[in-house]
C-alpha atoms as a PDB file:
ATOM      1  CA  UNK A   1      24.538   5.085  -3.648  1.00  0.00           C
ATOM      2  CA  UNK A   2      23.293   7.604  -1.596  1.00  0.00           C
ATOM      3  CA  UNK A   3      24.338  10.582  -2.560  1.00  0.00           C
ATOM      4  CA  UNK A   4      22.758   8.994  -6.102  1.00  0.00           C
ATOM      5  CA  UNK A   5      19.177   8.901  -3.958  1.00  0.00           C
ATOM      6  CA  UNK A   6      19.893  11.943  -2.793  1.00  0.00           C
ATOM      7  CA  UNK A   7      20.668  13.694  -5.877  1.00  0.00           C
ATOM      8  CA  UNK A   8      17.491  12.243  -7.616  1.00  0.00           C
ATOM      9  CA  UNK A   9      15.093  13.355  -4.823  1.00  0.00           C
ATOM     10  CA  UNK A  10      16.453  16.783  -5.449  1.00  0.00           C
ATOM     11  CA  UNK A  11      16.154  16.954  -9.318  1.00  0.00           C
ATOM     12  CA  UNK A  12      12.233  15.279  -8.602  1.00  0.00           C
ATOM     13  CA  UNK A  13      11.847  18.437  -5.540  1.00  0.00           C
ATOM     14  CA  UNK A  14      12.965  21.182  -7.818  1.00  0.00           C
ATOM     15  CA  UNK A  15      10.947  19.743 -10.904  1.00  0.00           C
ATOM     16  CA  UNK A  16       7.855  19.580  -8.794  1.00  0.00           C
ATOM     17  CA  UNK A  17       8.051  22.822  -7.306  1.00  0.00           C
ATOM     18  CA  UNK A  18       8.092  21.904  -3.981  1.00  0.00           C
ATOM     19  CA  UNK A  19       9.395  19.489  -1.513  1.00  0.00           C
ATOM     20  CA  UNK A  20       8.725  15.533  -1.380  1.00  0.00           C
ATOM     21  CA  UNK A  21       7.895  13.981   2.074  1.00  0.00           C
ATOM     22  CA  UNK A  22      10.185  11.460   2.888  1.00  0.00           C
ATOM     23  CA  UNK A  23       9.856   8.339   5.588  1.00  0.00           C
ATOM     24  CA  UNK A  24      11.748   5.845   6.982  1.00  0.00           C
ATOM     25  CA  UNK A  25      10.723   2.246   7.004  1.00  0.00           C
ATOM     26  CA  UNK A  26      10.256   2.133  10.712  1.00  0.00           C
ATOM     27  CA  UNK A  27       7.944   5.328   9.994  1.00  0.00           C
ATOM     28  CA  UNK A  28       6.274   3.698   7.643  1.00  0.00           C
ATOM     29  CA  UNK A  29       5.484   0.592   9.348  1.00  0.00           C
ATOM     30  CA  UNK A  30       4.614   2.788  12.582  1.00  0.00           C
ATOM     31  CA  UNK A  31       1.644   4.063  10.554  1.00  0.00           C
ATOM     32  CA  UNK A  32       0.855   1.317   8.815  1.00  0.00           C
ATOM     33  CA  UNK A  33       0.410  -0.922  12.379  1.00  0.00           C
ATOM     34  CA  UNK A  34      -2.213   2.382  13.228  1.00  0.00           C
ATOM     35  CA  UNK A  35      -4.440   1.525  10.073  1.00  0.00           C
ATOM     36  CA  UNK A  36      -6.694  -1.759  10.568  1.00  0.00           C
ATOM     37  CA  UNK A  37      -7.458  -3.908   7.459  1.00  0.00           C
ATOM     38  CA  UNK A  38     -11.294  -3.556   6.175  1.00  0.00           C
ATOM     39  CA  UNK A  39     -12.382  -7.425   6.656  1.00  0.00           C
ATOM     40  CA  UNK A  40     -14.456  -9.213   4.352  1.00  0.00           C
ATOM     41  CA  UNK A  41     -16.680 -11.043   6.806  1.00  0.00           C
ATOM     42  CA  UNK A  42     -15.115 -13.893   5.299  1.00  0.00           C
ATOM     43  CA  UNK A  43     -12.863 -15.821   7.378  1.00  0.00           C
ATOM     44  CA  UNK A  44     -10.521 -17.680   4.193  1.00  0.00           C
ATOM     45  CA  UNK A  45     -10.392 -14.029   2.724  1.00  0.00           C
ATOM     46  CA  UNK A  46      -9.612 -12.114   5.797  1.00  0.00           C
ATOM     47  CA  UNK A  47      -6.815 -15.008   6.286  1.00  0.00           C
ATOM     48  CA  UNK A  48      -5.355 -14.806   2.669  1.00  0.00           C
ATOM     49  CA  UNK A  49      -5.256 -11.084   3.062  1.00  0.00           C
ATOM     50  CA  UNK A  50      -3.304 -11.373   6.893  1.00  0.00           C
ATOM     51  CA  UNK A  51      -6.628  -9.962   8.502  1.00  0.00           C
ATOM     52  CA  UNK A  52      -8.389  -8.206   5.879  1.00  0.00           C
ATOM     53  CA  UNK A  53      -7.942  -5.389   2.688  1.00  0.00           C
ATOM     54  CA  UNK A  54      -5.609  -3.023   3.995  1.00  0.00           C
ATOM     55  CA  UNK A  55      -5.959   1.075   3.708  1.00  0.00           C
ATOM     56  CA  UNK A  56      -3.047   2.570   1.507  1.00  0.00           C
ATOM     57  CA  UNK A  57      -2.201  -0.618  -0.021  1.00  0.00           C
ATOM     58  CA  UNK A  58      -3.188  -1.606  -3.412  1.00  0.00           C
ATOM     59  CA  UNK A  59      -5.099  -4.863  -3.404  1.00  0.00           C
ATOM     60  CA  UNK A  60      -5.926  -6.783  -6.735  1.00  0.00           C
ATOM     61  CA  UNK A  61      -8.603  -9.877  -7.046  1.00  0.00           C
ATOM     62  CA  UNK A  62      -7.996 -12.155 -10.257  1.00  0.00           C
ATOM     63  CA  UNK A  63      -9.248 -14.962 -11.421  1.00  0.00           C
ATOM     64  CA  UNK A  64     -10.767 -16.518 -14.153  1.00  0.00           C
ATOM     65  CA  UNK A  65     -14.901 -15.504 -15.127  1.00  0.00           C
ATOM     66  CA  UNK A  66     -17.366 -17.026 -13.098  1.00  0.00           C
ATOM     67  CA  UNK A  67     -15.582 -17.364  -9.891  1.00  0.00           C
ATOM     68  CA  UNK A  68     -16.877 -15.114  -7.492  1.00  0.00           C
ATOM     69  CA  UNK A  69     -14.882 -11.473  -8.078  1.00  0.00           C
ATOM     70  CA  UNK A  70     -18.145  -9.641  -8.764  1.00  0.00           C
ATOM     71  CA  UNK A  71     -19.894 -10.787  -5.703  1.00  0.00           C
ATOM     72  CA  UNK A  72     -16.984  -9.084  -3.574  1.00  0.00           C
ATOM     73  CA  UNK A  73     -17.773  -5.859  -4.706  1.00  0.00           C
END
């Protein structure tokens, strides 16, 4: 299984022309603990979202018309 990873990280380097950046999960979650969420100023938001909108993360707000998504913007 790893060699697998390994061998398709290679075919995806030499297609792209140069090298990919690779991280651990402990890497990742180092630099993810140095980013603070963006909070909403709305406590029930900032709650649902574990403190706030978090940087590098996508975050999606559904719902059905006439609930409220606009006003977040």
């Amino acid at each position: 299984m790893v060699e697998e990873a390994a061998d398709v990280l290679e075919m995806i380097s030499n297609s792209a022309g140069s090298s990919i950046e690779t991280k651990t999960a402990l890497e990742m979650l180092k630099a993810e603990k140095i980013n603070y969420p963006i909070t909403t100023m709305s406590q029930n938001i900032d709650n649902l979202f574990c403190g706030g909108i978090h940087l590098s993360k996508l975050t999606e707000i559904a719902g059905i018309a006439g609930v409220g998504k606009t006003q977040l913007w």
